[in-house]
C-alpha atoms as a PDB file:
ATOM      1  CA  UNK A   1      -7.647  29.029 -86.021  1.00  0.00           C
ATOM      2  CA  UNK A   2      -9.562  25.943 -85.156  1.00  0.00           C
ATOM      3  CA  UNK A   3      -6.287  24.398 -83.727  1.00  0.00           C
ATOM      4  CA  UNK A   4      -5.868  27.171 -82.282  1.00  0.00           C
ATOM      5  CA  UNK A   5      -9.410  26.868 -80.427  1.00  0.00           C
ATOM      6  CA  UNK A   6      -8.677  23.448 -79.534  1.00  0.00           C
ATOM      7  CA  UNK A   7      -6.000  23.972 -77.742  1.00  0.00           C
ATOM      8  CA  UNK A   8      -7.453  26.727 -75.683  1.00  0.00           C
ATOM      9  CA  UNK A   9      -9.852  24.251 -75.199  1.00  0.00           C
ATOM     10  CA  UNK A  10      -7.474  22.062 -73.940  1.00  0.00           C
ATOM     11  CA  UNK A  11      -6.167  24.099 -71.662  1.00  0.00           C
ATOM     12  CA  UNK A  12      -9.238  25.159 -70.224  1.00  0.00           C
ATOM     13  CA  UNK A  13      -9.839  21.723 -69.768  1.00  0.00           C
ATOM     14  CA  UNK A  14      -6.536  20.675 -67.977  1.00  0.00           C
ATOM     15  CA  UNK A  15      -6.795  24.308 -65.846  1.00  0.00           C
ATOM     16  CA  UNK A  16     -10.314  23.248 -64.541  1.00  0.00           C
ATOM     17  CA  UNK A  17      -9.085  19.666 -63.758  1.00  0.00           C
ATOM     18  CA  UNK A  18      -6.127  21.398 -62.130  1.00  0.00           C
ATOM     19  CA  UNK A  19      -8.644  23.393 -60.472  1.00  0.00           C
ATOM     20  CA  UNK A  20     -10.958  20.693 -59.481  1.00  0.00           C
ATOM     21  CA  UNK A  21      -7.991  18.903 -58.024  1.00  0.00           C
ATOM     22  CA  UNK A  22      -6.760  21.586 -55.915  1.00  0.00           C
ATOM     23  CA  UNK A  23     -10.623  22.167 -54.663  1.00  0.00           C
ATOM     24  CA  UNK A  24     -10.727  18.429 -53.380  1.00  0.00           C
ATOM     25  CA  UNK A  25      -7.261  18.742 -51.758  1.00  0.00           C
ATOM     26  CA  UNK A  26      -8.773  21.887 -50.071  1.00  0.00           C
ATOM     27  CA  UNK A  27     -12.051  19.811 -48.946  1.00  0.00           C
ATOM     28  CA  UNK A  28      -9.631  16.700 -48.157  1.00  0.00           C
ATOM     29  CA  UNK A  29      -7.618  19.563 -46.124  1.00  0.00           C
ATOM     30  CA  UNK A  30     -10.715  20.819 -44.563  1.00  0.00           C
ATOM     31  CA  UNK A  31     -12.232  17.164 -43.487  1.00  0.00           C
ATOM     32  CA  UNK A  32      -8.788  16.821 -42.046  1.00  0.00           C
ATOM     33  CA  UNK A  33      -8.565  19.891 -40.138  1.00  0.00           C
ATOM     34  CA  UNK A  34     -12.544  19.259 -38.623  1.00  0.00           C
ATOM     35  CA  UNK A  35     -11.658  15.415 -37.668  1.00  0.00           C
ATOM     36  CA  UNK A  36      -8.677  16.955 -35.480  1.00  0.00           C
ATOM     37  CA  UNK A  37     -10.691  19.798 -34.185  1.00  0.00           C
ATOM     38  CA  UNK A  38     -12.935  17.074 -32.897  1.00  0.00           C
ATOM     39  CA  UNK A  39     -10.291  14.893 -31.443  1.00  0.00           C
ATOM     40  CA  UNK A  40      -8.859  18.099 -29.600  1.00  0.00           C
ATOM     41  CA  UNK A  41     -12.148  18.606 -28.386  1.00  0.00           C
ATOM     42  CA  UNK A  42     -13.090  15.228 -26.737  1.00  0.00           C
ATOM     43  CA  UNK A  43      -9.502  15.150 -25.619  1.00  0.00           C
ATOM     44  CA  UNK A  44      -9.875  18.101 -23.709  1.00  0.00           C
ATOM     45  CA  UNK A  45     -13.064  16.907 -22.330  1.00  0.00           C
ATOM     46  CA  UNK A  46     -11.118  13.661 -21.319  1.00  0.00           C
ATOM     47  CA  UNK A  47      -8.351  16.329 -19.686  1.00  0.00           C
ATOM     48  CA  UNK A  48     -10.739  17.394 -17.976  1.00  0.00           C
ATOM     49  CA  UNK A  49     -12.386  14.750 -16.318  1.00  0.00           C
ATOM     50  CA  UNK A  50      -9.268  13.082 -15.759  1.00  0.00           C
ATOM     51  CA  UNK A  51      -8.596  16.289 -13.635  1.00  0.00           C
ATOM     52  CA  UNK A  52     -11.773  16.761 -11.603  1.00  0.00           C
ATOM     53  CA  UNK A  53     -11.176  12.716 -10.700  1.00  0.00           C
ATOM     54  CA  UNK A  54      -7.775  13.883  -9.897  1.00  0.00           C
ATOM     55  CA  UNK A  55      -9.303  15.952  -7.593  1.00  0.00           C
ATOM     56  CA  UNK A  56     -12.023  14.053  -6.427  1.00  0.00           C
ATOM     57  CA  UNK A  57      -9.401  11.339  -5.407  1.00  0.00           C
ATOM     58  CA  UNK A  58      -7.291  14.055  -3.495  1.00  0.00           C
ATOM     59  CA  UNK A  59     -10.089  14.975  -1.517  1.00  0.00           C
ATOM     60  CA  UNK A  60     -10.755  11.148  -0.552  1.00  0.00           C
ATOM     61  CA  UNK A  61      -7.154  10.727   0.428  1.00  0.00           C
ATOM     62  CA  UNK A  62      -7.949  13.953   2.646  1.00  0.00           C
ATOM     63  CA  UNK A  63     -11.060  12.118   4.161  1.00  0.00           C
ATOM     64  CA  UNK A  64      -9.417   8.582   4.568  1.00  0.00           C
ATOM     65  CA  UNK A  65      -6.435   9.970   5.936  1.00  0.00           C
ATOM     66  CA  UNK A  66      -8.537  11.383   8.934  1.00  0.00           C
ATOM     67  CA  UNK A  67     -10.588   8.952   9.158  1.00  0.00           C
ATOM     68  CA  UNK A  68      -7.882   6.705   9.820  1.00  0.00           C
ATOM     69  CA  UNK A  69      -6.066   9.221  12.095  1.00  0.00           C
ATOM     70  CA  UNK A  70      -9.346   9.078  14.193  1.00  0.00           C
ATOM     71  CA  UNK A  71      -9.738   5.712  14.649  1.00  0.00           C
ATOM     72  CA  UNK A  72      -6.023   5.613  15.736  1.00  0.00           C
ATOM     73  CA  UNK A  73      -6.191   8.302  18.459  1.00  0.00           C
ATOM     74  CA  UNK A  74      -9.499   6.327  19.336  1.00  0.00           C
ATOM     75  CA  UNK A  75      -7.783   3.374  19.375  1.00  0.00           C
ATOM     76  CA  UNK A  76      -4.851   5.003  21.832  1.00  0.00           C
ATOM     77  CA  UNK A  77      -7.322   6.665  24.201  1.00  0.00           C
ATOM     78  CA  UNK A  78      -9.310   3.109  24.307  1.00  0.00           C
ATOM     79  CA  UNK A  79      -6.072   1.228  25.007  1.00  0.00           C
ATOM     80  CA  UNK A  80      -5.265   3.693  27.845  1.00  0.00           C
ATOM     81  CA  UNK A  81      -8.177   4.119  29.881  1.00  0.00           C
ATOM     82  CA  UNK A  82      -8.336   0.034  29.135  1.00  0.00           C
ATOM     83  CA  UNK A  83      -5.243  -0.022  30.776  1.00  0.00           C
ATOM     84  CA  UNK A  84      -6.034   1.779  33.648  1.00  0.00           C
ATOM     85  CA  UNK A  85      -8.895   0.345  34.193  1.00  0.00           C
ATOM     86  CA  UNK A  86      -7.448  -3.189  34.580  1.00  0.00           C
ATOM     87  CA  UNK A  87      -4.438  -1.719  36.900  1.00  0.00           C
ATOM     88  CA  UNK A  88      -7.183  -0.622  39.218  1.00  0.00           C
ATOM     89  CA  UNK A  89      -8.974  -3.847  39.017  1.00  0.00           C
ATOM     90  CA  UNK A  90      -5.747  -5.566  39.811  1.00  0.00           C
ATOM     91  CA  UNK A  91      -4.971  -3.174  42.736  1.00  0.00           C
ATOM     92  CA  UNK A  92      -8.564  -3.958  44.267  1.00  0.00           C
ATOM     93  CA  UNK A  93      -8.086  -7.672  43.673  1.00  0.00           C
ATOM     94  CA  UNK A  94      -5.139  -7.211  45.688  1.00  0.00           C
ATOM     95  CA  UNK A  95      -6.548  -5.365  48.110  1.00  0.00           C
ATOM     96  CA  UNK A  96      -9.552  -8.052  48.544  1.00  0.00           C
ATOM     97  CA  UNK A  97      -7.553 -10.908  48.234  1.00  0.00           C
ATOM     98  CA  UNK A  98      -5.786 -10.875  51.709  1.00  0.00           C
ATOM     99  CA  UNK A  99      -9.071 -10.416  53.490  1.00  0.00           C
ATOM    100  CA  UNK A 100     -10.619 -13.228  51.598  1.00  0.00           C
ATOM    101  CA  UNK A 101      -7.973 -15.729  52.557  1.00  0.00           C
ATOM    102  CA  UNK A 102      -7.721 -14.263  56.057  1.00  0.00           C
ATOM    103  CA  UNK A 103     -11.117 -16.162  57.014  1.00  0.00           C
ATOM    104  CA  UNK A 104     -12.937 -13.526  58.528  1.00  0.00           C
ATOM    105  CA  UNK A 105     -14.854 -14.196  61.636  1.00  0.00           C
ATOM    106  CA  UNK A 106     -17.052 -11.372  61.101  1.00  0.00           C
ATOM    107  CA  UNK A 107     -19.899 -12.211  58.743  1.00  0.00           C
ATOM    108  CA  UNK A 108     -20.583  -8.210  57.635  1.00  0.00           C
ATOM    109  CA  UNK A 109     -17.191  -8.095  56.949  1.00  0.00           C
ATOM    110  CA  UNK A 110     -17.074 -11.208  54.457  1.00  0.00           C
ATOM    111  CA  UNK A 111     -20.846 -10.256  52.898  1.00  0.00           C
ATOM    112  CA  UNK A 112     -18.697  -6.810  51.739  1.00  0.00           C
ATOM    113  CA  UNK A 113     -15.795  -8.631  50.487  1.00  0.00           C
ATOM    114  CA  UNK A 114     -18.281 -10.751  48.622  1.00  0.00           C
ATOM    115  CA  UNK A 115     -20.652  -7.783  47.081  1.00  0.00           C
ATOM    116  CA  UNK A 116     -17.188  -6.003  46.180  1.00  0.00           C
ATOM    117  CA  UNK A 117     -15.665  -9.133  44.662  1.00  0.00           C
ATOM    118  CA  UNK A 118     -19.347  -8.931  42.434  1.00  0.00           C
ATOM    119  CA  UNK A 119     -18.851  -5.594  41.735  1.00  0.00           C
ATOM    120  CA  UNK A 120     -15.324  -6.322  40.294  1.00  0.00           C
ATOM    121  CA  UNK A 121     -16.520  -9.260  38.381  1.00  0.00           C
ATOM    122  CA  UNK A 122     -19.079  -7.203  37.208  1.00  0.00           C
ATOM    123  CA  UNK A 123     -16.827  -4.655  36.011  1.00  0.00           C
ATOM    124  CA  UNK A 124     -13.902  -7.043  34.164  1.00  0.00           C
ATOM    125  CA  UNK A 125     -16.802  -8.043  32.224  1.00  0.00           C
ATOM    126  CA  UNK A 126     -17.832  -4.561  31.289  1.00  0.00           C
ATOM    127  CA  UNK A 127     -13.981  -4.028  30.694  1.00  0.00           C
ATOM    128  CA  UNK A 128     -13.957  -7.815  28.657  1.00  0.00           C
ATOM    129  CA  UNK A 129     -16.915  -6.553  26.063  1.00  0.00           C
ATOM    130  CA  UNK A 130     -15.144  -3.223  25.841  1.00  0.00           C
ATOM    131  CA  UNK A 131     -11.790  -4.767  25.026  1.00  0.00           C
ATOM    132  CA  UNK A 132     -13.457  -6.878  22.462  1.00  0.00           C
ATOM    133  CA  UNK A 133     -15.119  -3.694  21.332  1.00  0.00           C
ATOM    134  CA  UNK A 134     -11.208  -2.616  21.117  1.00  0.00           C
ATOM    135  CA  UNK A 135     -10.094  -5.339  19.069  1.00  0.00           C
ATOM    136  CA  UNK A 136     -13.091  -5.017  16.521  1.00  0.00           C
ATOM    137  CA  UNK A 137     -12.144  -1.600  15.936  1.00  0.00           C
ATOM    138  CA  UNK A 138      -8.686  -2.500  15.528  1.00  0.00           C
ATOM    139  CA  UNK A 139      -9.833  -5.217  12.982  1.00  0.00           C
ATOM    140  CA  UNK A 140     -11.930  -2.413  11.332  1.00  0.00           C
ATOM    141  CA  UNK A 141      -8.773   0.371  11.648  1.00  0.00           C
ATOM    142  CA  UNK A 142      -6.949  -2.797   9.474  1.00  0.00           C
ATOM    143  CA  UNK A 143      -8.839  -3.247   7.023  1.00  0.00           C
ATOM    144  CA  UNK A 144     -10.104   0.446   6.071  1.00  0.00           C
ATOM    145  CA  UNK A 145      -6.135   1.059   6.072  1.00  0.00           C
ATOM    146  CA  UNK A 146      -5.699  -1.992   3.935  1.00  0.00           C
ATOM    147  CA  UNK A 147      -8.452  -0.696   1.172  1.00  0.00           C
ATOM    148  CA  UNK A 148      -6.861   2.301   1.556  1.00  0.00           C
ATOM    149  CA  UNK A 149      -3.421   0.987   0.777  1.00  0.00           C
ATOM    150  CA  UNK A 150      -5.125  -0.803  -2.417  1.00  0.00           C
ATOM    151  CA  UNK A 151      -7.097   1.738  -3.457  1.00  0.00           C
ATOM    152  CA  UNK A 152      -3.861   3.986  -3.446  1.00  0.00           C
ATOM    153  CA  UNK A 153      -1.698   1.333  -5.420  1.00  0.00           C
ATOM    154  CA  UNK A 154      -4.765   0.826  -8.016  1.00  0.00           C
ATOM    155  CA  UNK A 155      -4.558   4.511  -8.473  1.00  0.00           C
ATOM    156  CA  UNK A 156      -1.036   4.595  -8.711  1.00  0.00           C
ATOM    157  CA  UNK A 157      -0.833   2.011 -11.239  1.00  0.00           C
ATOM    158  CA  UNK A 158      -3.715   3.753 -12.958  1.00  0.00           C
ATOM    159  CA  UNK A 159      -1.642   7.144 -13.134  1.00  0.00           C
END
């Protein structure tokens, strides 16, 4: 009988070891399970900021893209009226010119050619400081379309 109780004993023993085994596989399991849970969690949270900057960097494409569009039709109109503006500066240089060299023998005659040559001075001036105007804007047109370019290939690399 008492070998009998001893190895009841004994088997109680190795079922509660058996027991306590299983119990910290479960909270092993269960630490397991909660580390992953967390994980999931911050890389969700990581998802989704890496989508709202996704975003974020889609709408300042959007804004650079127009910005640079702007500055180009700016740049185009600029050119033009430039353009046109020098052609007509040209065309009353030429139409000066003959009556300059003619030697005029009336003096009212030569004070006009002389306040219109000033006037057309005065304007290639105005149309010099504008055309510099044009070529700082196309300097500024360069580079914002260079960051752009480099912002674009840091992204691209960072994708």
């Amino acid at each position: 009988m008492e070998q009998r109780c001893l190895k009841l004993d004994h088997k109680i023993a190795s079922q509660q070891f058996i027991i306590s085994s299983l119990k910290s596989q479960l909270y092993r399991l269960d630490s397991t399970y909660n580390d992953q849970i967390q994980q999931l969690r911050v890389l969700k949270n990581e998802l989704e900021n890496l989508e709202e900057l996704d975003k974020e960097n889609d709408k300042y494409y959007v804004l650079k893209a127009r910005e640079i569009d702007d500055i180009r039709v700016r740049t185009e109109i600029f050119a033009t009226d430039f353009q046109m503006r020098v052609e007509e500066l040209m065309n009353c240089m030429n139409e000066v010119r003959p009556l300059y060299h003619a030697g005029y023998s009336n003096y009212s005659e030569l004070a006009e050619a002389e306040i219109r040559k000033s006037e057309l001075v005065a304007t290639k001036e105005s149309l010099d400081r504008r055309m510099a105007y044009n070529y700082n804007t196309r300097a500024q047109f360069s580079k914002t379309a260079k960051e752009f370019a480099d912002f674009t290939k840091t992204m691209e690399e960072n994708i």
